[in-house]
N, C-alpha and C. Protein backbone atom coordinates (compact mmCIF):
# COMPACT_ATOMS: atom_id res chain seq x y z
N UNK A 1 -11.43 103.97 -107.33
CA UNK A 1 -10.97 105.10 -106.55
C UNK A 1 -11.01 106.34 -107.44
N UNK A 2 -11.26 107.33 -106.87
CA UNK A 2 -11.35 108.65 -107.51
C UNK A 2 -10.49 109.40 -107.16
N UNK A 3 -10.06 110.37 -108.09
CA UNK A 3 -8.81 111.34 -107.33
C UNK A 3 -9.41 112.80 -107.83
N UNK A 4 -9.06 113.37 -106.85
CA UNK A 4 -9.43 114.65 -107.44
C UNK A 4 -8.38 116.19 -107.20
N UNK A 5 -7.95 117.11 -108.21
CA UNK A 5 -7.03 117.92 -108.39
C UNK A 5 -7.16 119.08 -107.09
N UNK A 6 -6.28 118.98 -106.32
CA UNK A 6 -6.03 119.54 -105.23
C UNK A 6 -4.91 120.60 -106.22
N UNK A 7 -5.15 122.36 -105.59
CA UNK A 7 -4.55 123.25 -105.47
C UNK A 7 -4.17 124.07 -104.78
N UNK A 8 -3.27 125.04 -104.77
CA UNK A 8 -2.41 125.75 -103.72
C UNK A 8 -3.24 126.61 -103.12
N UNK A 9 -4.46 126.89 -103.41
CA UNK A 9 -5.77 128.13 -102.85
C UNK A 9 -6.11 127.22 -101.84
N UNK A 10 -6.63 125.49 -102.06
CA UNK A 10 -6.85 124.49 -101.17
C UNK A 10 -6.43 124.87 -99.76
N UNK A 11 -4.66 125.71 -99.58
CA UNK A 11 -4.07 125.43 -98.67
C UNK A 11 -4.17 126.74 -98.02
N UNK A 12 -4.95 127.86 -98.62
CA UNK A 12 -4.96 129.09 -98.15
C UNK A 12 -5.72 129.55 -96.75
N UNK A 13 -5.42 130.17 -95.61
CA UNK A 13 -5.77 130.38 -94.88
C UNK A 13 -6.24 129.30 -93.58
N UNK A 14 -5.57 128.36 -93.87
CA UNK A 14 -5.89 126.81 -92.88
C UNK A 14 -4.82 126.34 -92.00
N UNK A 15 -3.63 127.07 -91.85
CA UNK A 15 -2.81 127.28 -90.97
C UNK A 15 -1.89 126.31 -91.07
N UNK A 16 -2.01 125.20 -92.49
CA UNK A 16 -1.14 124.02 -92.81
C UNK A 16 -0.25 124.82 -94.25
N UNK A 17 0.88 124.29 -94.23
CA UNK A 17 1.88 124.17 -94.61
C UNK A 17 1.99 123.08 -95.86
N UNK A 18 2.21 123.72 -97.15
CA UNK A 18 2.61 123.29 -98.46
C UNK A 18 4.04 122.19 -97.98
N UNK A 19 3.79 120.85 -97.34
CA UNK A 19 4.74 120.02 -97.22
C UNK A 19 5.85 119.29 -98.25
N UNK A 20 7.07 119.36 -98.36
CA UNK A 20 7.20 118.25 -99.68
C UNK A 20 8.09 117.81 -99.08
N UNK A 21 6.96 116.18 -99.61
CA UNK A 21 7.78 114.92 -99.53
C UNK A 21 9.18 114.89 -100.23
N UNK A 22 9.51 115.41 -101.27
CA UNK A 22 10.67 115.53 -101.85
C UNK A 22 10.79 117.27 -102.18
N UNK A 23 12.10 117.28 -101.17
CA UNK A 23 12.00 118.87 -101.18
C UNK A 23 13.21 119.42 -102.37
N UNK A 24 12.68 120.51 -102.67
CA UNK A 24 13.31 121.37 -103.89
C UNK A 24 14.50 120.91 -104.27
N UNK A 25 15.27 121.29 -102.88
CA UNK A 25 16.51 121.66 -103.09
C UNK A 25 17.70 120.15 -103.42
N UNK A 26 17.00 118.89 -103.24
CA UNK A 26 17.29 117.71 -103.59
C UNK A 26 17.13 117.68 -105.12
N UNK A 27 16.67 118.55 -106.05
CA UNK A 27 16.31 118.22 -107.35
C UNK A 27 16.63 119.47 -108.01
N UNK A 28 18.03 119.90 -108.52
CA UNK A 28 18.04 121.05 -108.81
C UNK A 28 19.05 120.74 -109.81
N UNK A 29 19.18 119.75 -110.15
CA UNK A 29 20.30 119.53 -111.53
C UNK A 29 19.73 120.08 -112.77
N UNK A 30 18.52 120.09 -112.83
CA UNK A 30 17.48 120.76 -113.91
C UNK A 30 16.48 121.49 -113.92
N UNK A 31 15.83 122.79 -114.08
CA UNK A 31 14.93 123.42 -113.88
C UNK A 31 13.89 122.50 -114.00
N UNK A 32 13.83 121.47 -114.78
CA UNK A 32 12.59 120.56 -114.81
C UNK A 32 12.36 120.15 -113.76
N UNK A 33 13.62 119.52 -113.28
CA UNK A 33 13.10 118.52 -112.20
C UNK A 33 13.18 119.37 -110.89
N UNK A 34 13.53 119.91 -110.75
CA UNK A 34 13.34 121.03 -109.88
C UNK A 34 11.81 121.63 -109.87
N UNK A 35 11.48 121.85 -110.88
CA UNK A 35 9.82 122.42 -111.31
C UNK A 35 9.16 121.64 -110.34
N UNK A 36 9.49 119.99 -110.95
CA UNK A 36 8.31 119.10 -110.44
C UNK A 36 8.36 118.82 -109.01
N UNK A 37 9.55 119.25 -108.32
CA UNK A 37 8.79 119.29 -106.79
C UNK A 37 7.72 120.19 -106.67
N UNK A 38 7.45 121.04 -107.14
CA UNK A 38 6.17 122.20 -107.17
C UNK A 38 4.71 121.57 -106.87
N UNK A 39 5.04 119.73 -107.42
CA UNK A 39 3.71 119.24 -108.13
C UNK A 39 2.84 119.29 -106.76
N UNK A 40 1.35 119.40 -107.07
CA UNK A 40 0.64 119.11 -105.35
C UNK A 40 0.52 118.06 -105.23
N UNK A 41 1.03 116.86 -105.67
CA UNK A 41 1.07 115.23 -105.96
C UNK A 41 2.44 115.02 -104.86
N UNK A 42 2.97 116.31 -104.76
CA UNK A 42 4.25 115.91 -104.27
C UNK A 42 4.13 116.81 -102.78
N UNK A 43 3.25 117.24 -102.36
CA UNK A 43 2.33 117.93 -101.29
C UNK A 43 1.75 117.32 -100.20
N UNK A 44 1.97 117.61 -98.64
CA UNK A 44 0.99 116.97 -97.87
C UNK A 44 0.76 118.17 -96.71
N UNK A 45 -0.30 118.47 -96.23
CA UNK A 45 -0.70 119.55 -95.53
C UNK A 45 0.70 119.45 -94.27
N UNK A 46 0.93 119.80 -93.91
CA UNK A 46 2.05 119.51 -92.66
C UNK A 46 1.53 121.41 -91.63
N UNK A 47 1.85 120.81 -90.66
CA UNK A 47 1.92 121.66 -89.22
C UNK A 47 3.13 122.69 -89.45
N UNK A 48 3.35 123.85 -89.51
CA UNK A 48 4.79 124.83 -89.69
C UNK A 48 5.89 124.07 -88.87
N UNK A 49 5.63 123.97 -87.31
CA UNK A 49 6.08 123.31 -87.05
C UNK A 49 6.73 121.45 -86.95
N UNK A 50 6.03 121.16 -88.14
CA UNK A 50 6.60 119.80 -88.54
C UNK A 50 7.36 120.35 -89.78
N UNK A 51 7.13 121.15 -90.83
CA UNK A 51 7.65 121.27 -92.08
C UNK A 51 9.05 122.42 -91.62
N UNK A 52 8.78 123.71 -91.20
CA UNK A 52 9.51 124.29 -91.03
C UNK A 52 11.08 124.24 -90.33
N UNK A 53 10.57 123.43 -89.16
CA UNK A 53 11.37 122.80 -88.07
C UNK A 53 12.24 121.04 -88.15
N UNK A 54 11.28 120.59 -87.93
CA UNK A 54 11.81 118.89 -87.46
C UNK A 54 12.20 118.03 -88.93
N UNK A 55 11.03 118.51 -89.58
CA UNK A 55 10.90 117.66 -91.23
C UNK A 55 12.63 118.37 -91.98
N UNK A 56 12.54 119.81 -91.99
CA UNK A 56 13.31 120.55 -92.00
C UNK A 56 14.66 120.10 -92.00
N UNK A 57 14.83 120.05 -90.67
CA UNK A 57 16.59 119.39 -90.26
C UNK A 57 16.81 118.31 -90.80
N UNK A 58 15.93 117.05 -90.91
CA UNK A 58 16.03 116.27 -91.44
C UNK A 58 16.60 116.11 -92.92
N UNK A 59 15.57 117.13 -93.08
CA UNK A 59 16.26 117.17 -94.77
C UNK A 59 18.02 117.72 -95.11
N UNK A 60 17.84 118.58 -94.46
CA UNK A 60 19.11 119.13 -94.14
C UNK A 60 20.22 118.21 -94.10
N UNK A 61 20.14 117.25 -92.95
CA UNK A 61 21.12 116.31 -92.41
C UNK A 61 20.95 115.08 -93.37
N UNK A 62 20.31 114.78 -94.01
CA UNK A 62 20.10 113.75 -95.34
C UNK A 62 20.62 114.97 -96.79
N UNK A 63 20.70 115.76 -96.85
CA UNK A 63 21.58 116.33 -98.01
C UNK A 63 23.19 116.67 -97.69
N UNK A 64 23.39 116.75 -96.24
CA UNK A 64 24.55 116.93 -96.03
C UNK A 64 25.73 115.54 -96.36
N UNK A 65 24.74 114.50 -95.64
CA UNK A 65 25.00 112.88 -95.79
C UNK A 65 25.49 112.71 -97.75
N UNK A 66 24.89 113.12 -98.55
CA UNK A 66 24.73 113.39 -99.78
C UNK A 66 25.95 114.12 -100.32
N UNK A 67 26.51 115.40 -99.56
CA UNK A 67 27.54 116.10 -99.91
C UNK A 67 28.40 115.35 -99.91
N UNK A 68 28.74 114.70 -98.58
CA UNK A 68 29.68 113.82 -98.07
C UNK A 68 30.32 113.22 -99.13
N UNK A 69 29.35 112.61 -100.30
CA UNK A 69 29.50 111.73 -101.38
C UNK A 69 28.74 110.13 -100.94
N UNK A 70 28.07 110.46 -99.77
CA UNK A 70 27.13 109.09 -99.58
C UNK A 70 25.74 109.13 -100.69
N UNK A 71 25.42 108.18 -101.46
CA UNK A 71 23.89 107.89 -101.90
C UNK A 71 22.99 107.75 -101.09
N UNK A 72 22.21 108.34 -101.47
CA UNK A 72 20.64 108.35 -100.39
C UNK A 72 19.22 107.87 -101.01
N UNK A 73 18.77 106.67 -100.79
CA UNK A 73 17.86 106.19 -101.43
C UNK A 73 16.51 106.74 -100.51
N UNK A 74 15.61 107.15 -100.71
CA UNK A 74 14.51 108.37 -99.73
C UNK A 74 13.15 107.59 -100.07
N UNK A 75 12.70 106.97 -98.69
CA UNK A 75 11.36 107.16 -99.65
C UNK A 75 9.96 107.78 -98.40
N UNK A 76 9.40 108.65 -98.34
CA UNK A 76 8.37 109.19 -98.14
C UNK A 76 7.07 109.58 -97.99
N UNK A 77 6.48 109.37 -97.06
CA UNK A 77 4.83 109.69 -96.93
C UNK A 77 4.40 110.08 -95.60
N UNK A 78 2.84 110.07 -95.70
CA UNK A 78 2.11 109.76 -94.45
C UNK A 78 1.18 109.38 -94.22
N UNK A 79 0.14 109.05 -92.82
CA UNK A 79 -0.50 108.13 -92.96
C UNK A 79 -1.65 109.18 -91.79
N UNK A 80 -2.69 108.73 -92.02
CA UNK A 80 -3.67 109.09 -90.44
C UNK A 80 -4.63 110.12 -91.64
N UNK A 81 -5.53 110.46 -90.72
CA UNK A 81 -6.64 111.58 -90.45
C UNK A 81 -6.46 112.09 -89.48
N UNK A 82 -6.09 113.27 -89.46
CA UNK A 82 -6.48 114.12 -88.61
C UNK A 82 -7.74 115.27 -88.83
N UNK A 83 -7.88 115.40 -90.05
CA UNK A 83 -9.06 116.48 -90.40
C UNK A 83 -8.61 116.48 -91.59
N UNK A 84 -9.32 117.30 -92.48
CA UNK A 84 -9.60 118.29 -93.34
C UNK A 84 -9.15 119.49 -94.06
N UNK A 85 -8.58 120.31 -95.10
CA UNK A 85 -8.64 121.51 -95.65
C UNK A 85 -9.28 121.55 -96.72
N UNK A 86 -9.23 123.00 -97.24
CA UNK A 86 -9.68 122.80 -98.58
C UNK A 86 -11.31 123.77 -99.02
N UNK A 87 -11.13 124.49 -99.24
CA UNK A 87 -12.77 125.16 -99.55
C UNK A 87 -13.05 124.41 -100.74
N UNK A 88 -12.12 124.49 -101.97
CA UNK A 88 -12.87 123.91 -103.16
C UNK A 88 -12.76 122.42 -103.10
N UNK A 89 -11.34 121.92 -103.08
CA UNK A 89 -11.20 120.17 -103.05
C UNK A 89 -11.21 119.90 -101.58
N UNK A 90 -11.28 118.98 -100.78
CA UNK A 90 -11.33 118.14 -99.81
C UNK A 90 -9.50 117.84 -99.82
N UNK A 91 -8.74 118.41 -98.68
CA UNK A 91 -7.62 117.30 -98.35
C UNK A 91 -7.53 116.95 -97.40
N UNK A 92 -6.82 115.79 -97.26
CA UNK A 92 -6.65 115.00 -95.81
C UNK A 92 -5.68 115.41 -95.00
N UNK A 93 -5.88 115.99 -93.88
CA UNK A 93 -4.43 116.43 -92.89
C UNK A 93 -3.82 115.04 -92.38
N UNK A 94 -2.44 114.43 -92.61
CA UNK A 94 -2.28 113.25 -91.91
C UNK A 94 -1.63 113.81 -90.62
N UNK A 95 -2.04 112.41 -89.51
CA UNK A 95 -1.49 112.23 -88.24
C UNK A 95 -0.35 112.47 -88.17
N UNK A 96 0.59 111.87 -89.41
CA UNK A 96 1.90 111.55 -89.30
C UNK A 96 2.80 111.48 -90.54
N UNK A 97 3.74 112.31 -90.94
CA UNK A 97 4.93 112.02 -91.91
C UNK A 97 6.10 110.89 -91.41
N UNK A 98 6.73 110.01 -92.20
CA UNK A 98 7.19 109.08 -92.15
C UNK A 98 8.19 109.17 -93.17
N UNK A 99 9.65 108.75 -93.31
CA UNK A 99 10.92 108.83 -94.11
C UNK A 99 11.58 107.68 -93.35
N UNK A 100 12.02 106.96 -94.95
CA UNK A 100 12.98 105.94 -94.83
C UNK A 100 14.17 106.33 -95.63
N UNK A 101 15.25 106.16 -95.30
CA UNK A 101 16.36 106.95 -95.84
C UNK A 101 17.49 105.79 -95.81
N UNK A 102 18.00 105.56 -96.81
CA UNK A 102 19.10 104.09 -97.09
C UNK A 102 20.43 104.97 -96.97
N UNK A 103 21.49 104.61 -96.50
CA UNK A 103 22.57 105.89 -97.05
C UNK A 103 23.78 104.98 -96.80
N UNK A 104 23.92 105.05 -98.60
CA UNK A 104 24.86 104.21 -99.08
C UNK A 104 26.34 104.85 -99.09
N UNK A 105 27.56 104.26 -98.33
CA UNK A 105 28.74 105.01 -98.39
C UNK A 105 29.82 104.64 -97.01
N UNK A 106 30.94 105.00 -97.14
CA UNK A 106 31.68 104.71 -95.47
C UNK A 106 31.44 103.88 -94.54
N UNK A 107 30.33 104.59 -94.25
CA UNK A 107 29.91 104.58 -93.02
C UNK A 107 27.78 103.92 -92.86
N UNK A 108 27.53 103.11 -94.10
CA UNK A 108 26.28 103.22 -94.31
C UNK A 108 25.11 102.70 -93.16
N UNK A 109 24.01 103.63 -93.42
CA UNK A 109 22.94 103.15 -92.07
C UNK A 109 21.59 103.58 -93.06
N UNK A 110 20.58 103.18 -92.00
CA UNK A 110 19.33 103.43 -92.55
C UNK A 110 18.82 104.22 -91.64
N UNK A 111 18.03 105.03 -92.08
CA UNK A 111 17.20 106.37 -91.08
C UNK A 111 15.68 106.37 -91.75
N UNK A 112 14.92 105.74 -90.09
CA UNK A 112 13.74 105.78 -90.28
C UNK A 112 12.87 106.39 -88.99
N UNK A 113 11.83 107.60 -89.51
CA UNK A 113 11.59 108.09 -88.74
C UNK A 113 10.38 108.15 -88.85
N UNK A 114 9.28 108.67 -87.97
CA UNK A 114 8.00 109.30 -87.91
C UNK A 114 7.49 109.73 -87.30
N UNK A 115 7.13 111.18 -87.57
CA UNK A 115 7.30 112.53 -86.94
C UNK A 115 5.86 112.60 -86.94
N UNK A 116 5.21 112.91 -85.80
CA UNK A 116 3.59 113.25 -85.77
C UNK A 116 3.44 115.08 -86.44
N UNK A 117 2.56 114.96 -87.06
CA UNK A 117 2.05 116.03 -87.95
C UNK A 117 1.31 116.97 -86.70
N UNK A 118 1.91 118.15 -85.98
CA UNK A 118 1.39 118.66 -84.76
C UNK A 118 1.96 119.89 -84.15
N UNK A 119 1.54 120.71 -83.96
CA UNK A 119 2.12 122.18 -82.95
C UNK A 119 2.85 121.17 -82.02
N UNK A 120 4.22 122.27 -81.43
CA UNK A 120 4.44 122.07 -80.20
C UNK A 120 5.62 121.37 -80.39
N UNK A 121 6.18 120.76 -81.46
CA UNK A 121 7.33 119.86 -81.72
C UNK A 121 8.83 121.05 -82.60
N UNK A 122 8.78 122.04 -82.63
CA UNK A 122 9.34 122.79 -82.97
C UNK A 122 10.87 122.23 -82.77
N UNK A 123 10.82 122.28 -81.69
CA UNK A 123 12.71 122.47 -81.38
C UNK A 123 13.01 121.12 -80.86
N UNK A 124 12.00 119.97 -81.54
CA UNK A 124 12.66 118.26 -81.41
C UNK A 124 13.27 118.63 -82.47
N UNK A 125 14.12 117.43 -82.28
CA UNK A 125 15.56 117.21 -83.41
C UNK A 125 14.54 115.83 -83.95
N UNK A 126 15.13 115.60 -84.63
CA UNK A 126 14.40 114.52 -85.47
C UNK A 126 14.80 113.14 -85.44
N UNK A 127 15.68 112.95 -84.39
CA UNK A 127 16.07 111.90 -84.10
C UNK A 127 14.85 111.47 -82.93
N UNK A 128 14.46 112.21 -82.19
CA UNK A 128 13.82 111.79 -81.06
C UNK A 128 12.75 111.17 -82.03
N UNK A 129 12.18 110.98 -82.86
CA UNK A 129 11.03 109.99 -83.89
C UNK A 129 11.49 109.36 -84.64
N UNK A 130 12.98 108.46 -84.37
CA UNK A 130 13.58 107.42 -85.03
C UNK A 130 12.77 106.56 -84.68
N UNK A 131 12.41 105.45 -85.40
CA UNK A 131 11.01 103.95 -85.53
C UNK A 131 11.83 102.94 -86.00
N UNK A 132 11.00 102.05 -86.35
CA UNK A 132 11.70 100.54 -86.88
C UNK A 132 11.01 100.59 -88.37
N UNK A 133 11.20 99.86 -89.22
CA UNK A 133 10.81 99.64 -90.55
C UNK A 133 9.43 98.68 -90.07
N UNK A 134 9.41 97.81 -89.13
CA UNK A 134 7.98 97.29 -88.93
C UNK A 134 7.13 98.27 -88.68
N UNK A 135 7.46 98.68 -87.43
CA UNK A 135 6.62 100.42 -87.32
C UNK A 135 5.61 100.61 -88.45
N UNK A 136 6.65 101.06 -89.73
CA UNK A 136 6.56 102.12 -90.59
C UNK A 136 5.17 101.04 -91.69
N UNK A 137 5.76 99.75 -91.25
CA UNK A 137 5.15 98.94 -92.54
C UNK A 137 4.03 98.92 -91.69
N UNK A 138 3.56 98.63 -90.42
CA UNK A 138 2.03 98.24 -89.86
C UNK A 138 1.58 99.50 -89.72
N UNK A 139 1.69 100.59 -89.74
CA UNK A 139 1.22 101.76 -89.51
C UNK A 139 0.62 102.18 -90.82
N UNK A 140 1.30 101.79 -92.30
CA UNK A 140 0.98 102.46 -93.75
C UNK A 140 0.58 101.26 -94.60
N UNK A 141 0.61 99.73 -94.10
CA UNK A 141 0.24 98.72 -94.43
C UNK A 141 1.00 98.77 -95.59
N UNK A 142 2.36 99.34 -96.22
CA UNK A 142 3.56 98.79 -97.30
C UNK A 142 4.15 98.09 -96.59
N UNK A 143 4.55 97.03 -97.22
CA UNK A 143 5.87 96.63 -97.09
C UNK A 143 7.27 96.80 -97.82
N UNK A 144 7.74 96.81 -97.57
CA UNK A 144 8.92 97.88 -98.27
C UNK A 144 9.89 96.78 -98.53
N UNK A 145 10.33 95.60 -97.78
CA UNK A 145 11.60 94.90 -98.27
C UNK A 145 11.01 93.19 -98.57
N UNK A 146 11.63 92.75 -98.98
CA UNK A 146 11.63 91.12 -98.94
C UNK A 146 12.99 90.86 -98.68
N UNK A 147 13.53 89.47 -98.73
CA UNK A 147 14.37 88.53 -98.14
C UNK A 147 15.51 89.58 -98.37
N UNK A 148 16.20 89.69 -97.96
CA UNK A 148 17.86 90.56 -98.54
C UNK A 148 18.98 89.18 -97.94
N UNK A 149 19.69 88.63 -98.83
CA UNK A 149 20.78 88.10 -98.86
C UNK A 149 21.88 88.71 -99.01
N UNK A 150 23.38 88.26 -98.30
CA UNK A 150 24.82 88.65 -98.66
C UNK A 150 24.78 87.61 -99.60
N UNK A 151 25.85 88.31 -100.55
CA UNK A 151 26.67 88.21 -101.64
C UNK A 151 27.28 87.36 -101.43
């Protein structure tokens, strides 16, 4: 497999949105780690309306969960073709962003969602693209858990 260095010009004028899978404001105990959400490793083209809006609240309502004093174990991607950006590198627009969210505390649950990458979804709440963890695993071909036993 080959990889090749995707940059922020990549994203200029293509009407997609500098997405992050792990957003800023989750990583701010250190200018470092704060930096490295910047990375384009940590980037996926997203729709304004998926990043700005739906992806958005989400994040929101998973840092609030966080204030609370709940742990939040996050994990993040997406999957599909939809097209193309990019004048100098080639990137892939996906179909779909996807978040699994563990939230350890009180009251603990798991939040799994997947939000199609698309105009027109603005003012969904992000519950309306709650999924199952099978969903998430036949759709991105991970599997994410094995056996879990009580203690």
């Amino acid at each position: 497999m080959r990889f090749q260095r995707v940059t922020p010009a990549d994203y200029n004028a293509t009407g997609f949105d500098r997405g992050h899978m792990c957003n800023s404001k989750d990583r701010t105990k250190t200018a470092k780690d704060n930096s490295e959400t910047f990375s384009m490793a940590n980037m996926e083209p997203q729709t304004p309306d998926l990043n700005r809006q739906v992806w958005k609240r989400l994040e929101d309502d998973s840092r609030k969960l966080a204030q609370k004093g709940n742990n939040l174990f996050i994990l993040a991607g997406c999957y599909g073709n939809i097209g193309h950006i990019g004048k100098t590198n080639t990137v892939t627009v996906p179909k779909s962003c996807w978040k699994l969210a563990v939230v350890e505390g009180p009251n603990p649950s798991v939040i799994i969602v997947d939000i199609p990458n698309k105009t027109g979804i603005s003012k969904d709440r992000w519950q309306k693209y709650a999924t199952t963890l099978e969903d998430i695993e036949a759709k991105t071909g991970f599997h994410f858990t094995t056996t879990v036993e009580n203690p």
